[in-house]
PDB file of N, CA and C in Angstrom:
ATOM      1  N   UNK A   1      98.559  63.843 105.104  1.00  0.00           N
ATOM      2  CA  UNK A   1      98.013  64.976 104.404  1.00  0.00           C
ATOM      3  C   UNK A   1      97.455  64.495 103.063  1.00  0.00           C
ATOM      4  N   UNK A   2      96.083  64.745 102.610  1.00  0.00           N
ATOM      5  CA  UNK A   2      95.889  64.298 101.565  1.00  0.00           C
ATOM      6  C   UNK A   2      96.371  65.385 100.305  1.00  0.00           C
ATOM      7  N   UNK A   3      96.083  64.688  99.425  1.00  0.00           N
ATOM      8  CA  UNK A   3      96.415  65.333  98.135  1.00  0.00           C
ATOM      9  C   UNK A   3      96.176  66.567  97.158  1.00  0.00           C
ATOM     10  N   UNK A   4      96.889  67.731  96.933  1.00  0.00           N
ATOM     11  CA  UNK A   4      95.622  68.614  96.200  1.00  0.00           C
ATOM     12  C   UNK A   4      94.728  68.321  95.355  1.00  0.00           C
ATOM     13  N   UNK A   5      93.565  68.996  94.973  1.00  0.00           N
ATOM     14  CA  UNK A   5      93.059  68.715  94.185  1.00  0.00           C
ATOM     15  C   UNK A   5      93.872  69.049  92.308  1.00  0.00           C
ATOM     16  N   UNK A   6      93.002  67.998  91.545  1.00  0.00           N
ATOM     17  CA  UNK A   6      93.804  68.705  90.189  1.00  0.00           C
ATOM     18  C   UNK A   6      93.509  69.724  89.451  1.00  0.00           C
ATOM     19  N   UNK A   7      92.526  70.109  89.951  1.00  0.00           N
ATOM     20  CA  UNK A   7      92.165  71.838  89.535  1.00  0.00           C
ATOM     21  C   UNK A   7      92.939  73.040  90.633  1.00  0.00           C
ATOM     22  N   UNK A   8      93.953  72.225  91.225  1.00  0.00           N
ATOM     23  CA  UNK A   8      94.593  73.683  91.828  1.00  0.00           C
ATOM     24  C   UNK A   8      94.867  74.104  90.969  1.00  0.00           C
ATOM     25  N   UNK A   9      95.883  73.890  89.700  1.00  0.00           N
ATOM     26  CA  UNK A   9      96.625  74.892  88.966  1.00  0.00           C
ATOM     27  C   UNK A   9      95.722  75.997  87.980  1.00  0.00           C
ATOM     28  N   UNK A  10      95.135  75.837  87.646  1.00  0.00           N
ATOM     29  CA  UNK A  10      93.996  76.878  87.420  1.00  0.00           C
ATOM     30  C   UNK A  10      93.471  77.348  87.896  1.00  0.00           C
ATOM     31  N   UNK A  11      93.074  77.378  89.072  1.00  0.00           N
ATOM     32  CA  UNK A  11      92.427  77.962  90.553  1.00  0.00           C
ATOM     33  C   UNK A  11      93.531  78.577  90.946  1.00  0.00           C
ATOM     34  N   UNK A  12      94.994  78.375  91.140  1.00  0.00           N
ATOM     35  CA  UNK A  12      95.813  79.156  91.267  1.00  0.00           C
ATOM     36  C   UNK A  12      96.148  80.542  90.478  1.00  0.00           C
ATOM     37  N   UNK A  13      96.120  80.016  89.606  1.00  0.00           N
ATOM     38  CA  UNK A  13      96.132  81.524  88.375  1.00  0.00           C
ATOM     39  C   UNK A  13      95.276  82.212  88.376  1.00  0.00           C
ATOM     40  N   UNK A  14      93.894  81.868  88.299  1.00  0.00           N
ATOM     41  CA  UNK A  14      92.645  82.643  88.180  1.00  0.00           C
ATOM     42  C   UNK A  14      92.874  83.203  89.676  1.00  0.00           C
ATOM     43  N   UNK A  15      93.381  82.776  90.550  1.00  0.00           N
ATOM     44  CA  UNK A  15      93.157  83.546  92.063  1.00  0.00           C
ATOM     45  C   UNK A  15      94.595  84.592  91.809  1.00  0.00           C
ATOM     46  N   UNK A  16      95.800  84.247  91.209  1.00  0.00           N
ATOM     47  CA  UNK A  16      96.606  84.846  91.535  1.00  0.00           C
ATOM     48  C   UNK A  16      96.625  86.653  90.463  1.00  0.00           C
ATOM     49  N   UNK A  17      95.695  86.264  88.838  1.00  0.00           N
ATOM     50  CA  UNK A  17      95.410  87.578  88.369  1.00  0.00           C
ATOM     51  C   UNK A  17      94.505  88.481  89.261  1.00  0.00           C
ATOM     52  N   UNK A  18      93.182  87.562  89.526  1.00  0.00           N
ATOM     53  CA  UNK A  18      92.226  88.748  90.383  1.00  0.00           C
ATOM     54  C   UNK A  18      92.689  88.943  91.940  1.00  0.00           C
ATOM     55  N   UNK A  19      93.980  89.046  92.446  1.00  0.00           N
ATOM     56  CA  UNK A  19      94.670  89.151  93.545  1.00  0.00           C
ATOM     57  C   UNK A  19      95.711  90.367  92.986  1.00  0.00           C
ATOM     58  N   UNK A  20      96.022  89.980  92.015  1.00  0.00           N
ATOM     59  CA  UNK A  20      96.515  91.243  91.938  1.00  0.00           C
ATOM     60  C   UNK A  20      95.845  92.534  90.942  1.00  0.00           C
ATOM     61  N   UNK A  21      94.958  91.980  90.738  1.00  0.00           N
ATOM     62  CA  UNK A  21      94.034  93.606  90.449  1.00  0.00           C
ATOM     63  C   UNK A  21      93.533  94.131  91.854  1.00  0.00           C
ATOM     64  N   UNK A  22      92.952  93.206  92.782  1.00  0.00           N
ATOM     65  CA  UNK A  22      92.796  93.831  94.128  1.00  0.00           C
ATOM     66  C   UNK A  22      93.815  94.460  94.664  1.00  0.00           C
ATOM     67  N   UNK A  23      95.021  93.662  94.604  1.00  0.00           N
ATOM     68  CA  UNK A  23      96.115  94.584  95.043  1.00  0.00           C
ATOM     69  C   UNK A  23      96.387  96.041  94.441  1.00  0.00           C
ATOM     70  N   UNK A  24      95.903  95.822  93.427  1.00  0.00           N
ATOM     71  CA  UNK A  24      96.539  97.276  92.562  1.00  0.00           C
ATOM     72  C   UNK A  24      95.699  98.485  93.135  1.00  0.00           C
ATOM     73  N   UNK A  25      94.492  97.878  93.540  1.00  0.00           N
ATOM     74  CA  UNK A  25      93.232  98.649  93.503  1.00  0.00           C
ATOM     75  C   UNK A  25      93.933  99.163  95.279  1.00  0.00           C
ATOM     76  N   UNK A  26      94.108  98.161  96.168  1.00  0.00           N
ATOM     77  CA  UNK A  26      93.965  98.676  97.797  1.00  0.00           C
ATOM     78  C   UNK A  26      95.614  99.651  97.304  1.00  0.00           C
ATOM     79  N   UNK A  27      96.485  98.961  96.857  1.00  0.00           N
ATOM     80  CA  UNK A  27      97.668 100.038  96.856  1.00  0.00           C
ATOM     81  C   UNK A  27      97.561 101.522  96.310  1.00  0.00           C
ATOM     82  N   UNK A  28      96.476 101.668  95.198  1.00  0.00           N
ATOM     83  CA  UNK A  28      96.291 103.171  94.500  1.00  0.00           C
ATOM     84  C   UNK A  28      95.718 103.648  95.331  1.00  0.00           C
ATOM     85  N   UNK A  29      94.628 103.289  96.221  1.00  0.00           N
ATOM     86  CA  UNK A  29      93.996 103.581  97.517  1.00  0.00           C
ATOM     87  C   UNK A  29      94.776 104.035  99.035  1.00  0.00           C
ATOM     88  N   UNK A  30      95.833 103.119  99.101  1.00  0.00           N
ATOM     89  CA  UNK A  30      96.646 103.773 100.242  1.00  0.00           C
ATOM     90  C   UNK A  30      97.523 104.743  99.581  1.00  0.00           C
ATOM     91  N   UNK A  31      97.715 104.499  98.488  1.00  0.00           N
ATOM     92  CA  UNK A  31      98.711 105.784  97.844  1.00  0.00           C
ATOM     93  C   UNK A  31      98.307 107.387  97.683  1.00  0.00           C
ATOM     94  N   UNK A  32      97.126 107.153  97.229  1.00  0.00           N
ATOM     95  CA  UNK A  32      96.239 108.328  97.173  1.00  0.00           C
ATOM     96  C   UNK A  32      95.206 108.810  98.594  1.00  0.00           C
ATOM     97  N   UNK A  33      95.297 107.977  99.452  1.00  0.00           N
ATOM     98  CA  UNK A  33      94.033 108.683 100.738  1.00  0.00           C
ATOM     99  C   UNK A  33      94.988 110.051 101.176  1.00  0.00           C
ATOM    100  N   UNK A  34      96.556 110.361 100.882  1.00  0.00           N
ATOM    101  CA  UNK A  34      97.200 110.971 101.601  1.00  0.00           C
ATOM    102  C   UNK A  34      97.753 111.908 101.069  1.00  0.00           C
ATOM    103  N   UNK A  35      96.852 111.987  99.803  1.00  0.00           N
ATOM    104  CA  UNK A  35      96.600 113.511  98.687  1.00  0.00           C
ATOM    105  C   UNK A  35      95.690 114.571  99.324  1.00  0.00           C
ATOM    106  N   UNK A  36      96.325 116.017  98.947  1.00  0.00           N
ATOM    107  CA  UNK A  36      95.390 117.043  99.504  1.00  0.00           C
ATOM    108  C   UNK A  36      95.625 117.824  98.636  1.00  0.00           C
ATOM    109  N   UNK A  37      94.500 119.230  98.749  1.00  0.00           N
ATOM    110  CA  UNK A  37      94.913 119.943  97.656  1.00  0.00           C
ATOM    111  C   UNK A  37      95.493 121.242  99.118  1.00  0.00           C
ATOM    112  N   UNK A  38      96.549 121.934  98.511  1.00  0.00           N
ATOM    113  CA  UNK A  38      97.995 122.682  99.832  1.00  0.00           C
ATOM    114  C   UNK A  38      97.894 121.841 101.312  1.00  0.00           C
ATOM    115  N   UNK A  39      98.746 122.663 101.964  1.00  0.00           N
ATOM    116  CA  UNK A  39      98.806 122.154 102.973  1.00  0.00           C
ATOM    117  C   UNK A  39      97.871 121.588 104.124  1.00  0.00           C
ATOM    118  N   UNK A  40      97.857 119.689 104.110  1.00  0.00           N
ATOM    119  CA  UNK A  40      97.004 119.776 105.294  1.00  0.00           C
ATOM    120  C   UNK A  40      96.963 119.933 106.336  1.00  0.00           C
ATOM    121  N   UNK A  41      95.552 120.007 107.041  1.00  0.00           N
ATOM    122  CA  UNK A  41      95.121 120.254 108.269  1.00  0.00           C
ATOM    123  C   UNK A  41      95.082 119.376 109.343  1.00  0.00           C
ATOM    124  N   UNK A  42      94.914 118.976 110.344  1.00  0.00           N
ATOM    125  CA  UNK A  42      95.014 118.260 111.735  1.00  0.00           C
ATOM    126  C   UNK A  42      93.945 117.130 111.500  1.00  0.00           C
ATOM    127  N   UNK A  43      92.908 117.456 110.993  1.00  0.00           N
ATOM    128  CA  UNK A  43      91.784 116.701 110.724  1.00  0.00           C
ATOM    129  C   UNK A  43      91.915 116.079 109.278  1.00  0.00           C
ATOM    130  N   UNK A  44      92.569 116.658 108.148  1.00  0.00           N
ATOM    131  CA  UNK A  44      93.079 115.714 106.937  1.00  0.00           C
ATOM    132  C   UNK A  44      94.025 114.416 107.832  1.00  0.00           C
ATOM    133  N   UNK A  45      95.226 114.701 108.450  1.00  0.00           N
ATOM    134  CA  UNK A  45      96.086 114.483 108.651  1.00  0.00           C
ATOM    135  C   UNK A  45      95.416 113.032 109.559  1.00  0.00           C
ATOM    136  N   UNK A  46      94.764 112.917 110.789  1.00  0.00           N
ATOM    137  CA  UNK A  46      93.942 112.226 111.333  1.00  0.00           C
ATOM    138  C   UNK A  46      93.242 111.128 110.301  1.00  0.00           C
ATOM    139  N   UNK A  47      92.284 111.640 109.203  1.00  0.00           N
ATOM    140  CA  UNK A  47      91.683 110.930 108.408  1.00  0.00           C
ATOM    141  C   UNK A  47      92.822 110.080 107.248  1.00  0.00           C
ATOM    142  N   UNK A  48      93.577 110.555 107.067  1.00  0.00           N
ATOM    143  CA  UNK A  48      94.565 109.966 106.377  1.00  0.00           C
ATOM    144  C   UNK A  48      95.290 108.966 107.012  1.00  0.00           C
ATOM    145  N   UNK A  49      95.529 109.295 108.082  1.00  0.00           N
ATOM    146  CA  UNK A  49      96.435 107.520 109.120  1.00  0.00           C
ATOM    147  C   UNK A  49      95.102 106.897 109.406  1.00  0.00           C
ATOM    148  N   UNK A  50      93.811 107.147 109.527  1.00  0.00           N
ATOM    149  CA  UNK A  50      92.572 106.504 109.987  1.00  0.00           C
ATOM    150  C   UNK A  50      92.700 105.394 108.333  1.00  0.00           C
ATOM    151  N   UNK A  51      92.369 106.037 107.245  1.00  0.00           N
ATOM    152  CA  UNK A  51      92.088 105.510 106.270  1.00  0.00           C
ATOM    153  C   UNK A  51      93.226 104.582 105.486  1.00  0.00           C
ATOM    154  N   UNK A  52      94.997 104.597 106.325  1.00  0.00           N
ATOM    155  CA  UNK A  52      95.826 103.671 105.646  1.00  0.00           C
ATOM    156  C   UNK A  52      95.605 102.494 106.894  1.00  0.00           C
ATOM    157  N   UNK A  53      95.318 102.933 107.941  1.00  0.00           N
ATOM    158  CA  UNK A  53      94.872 101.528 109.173  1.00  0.00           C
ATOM    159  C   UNK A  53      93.445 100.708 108.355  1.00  0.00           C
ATOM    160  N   UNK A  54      92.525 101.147 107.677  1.00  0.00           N
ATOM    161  CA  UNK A  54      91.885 100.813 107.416  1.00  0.00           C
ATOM    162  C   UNK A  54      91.916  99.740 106.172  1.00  0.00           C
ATOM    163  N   UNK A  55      92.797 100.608 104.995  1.00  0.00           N
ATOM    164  CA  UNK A  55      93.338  99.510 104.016  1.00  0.00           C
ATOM    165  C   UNK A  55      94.093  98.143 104.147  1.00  0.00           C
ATOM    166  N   UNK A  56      95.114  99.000 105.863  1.00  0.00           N
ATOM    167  CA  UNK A  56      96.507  97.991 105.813  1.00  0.00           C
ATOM    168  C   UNK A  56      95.455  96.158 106.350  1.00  0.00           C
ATOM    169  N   UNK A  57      94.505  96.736 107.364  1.00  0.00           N
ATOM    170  CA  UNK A  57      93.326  95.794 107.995  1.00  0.00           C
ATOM    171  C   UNK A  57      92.633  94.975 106.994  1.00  0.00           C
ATOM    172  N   UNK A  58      91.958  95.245 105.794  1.00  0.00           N
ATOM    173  CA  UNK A  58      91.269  95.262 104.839  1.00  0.00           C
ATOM    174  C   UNK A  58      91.974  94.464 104.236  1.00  0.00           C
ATOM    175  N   UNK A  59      93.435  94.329 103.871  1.00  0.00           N
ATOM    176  CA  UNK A  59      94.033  93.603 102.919  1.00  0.00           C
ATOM    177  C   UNK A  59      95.106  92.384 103.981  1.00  0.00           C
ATOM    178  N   UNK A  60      94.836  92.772 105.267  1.00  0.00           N
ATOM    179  CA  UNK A  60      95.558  91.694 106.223  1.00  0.00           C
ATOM    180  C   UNK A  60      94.694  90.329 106.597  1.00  0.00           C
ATOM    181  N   UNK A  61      92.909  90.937 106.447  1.00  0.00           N
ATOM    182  CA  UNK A  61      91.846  89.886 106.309  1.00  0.00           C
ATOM    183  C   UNK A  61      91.506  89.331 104.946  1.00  0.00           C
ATOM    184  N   UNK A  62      92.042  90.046 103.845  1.00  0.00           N
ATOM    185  CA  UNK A  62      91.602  89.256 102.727  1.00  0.00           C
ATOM    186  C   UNK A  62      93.067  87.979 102.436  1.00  0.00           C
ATOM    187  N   UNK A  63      93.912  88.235 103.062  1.00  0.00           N
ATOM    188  CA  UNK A  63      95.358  87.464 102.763  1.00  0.00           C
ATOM    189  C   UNK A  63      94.871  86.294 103.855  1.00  0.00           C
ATOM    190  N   UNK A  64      94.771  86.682 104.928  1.00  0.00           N
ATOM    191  CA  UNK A  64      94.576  85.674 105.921  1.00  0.00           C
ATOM    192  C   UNK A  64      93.058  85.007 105.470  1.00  0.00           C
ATOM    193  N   UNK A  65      91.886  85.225 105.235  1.00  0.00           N
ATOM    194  CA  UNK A  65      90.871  84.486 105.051  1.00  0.00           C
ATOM    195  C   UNK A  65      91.079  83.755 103.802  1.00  0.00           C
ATOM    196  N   UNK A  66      91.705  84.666 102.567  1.00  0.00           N
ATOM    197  CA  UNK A  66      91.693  83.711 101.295  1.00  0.00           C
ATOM    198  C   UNK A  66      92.701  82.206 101.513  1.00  0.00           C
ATOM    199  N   UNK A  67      93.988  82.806 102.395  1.00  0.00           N
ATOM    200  CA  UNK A  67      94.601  81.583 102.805  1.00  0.00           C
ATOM    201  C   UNK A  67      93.964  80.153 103.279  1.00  0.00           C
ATOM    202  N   UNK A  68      93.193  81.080 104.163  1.00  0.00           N
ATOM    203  CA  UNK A  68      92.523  79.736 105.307  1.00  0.00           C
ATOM    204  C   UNK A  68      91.363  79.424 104.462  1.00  0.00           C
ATOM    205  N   UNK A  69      90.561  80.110 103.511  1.00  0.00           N
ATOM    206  CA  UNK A  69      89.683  79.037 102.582  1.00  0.00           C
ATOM    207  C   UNK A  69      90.266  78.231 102.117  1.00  0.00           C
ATOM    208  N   UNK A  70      91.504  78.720 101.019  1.00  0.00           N
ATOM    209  CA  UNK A  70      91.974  77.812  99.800  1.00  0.00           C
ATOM    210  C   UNK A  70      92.454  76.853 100.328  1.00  0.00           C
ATOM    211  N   UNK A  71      93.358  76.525 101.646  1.00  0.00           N
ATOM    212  CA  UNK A  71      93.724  75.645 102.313  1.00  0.00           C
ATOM    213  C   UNK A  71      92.451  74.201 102.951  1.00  0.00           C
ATOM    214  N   UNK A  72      91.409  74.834 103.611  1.00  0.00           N
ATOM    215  CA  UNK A  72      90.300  74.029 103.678  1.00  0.00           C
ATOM    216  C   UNK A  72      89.614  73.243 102.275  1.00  0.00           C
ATOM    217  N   UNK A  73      89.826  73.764 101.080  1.00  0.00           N
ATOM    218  CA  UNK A  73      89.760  73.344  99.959  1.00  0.00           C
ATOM    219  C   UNK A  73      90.621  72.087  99.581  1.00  0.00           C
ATOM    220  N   UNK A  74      91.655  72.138 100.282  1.00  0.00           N
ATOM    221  CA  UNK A  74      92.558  71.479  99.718  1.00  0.00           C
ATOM    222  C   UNK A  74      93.379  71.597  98.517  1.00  0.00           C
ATOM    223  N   UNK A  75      93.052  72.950  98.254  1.00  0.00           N
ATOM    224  CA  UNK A  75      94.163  73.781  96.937  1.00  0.00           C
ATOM    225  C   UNK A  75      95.522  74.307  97.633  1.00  0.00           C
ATOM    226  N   UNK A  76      96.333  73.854  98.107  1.00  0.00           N
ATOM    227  CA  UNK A  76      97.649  73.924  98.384  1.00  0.00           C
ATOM    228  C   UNK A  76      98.482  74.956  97.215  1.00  0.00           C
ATOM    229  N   UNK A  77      98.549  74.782  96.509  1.00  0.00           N
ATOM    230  CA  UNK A  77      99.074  75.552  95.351  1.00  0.00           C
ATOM    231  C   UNK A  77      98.307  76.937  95.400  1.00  0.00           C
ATOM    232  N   UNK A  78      97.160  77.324  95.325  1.00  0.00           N
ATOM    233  CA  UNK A  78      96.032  77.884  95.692  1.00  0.00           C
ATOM    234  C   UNK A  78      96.555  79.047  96.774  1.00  0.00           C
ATOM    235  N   UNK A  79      96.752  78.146  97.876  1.00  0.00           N
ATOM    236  CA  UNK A  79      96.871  79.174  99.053  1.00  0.00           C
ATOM    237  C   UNK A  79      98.006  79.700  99.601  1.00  0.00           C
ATOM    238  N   UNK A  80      99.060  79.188  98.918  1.00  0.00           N
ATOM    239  CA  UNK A  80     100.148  79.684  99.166  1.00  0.00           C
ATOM    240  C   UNK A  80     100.346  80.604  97.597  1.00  0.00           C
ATOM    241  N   UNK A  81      99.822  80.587  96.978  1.00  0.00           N
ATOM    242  CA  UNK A  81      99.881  81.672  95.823  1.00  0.00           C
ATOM    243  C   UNK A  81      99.251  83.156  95.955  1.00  0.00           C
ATOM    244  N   UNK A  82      97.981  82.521  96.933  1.00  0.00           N
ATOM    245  CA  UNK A  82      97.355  83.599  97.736  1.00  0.00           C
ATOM    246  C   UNK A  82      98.271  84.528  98.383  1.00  0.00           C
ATOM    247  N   UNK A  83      98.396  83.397  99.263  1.00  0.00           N
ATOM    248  CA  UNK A  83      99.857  84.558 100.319  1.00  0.00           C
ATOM    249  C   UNK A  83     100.525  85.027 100.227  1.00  0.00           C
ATOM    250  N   UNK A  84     101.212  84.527  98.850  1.00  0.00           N
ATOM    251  CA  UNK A  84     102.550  85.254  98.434  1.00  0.00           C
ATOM    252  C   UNK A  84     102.049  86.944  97.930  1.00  0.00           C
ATOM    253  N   UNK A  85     101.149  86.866  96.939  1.00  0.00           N
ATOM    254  CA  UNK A  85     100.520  87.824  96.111  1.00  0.00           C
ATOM    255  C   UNK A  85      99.554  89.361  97.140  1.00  0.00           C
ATOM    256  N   UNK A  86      99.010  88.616  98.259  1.00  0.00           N
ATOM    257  CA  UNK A  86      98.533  89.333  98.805  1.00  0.00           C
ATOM    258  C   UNK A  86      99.515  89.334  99.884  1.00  0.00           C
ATOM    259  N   UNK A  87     100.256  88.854 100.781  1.00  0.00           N
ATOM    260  CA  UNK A  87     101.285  89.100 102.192  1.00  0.00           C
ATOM    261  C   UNK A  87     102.357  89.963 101.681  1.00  0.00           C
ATOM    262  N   UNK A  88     102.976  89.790 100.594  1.00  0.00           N
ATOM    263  CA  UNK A  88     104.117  90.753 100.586  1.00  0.00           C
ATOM    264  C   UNK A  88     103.932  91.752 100.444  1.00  0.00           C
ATOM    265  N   UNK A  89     102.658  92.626  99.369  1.00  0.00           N
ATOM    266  CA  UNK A  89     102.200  94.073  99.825  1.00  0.00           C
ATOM    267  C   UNK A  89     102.007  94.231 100.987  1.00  0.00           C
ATOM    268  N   UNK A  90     101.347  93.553 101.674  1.00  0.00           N
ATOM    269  CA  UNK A  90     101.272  94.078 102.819  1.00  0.00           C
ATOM    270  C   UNK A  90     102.135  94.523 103.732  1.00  0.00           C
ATOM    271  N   UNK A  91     103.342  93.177 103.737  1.00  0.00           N
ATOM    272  CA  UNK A  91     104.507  93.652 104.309  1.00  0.00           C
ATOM    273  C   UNK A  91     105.136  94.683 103.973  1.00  0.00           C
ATOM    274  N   UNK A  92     105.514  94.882 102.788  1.00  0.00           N
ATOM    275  CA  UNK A  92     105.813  96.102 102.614  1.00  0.00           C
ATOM    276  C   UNK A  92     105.280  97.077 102.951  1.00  0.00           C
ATOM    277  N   UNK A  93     104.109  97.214 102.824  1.00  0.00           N
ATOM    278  CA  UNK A  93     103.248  98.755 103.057  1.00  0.00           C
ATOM    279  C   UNK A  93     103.082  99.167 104.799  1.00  0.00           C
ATOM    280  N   UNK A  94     103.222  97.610 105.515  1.00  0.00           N
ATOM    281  CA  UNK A  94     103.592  97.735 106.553  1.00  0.00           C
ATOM    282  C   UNK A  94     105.139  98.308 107.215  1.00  0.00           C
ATOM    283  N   UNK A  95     106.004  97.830 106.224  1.00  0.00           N
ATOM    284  CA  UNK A  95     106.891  98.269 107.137  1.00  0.00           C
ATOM    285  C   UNK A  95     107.522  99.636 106.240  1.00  0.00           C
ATOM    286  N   UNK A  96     107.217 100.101 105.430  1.00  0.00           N
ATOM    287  CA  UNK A  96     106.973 101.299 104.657  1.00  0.00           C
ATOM    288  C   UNK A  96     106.221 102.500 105.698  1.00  0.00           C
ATOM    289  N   UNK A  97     104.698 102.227 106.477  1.00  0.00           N
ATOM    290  CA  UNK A  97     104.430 102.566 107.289  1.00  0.00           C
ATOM    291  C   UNK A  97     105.236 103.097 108.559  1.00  0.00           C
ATOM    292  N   UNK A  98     105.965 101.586 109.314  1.00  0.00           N
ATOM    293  CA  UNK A  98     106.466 102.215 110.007  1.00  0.00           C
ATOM    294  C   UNK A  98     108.121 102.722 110.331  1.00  0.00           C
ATOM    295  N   UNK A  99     108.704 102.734 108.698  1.00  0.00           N
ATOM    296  CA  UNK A  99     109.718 103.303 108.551  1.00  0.00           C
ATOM    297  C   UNK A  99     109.515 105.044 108.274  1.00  0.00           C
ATOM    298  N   UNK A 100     108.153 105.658 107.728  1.00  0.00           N
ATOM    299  CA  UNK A 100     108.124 106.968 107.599  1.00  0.00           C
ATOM    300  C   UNK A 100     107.259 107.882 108.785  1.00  0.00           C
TER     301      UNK A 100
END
């Protein structure tokens, strides 16, 4: 296995702040698609599990592709900083999902 490069550790940080502003951004997004104003309807209700499949997808390809770039890079530090930052929301929101 060759070596990382020596600009992982800055490539790590700079990936791991704007990873978690994305995160903040897809989580206020699944938090809020499942706001209504009174009680919803059959068709809110529909669009609301349509639109958290859509986030949970959305943030399962940005974890998995940013991985498999930073790794082809050879930023090791990089891509497992990725994963951590972006996989564990997910997990959670996944199994948050299918605990309610």
């Amino acid at each position: 296995m060759k070596k990382p490069r020596r600009s992982d550790v800055p490539v790590a940080i700079v990936v791991a702040v704007v990873d978690l502003v994305i995160m903040t951004m897809l989580a206020s997004a699944y938090g809020l698609s499942g706001l209504s104003a009174g009680a919803p309807d059959a068709r809110e209700v529909r669009q609301h599990e349509s639109d958290e499949i859509t986030i949970l997808v959305m943030t399962a390809l940005l974890a998995g592709g940013g991985c498999a770039l930073a790794a082809l890079c050879r930023f090791w530090k990089t891509s497992i900083t990725h994963l951590v930052v972006t996989g564990l929301p997910l997990l959670a929101c996944v199994t948050w999902q299918e605990w309610s």
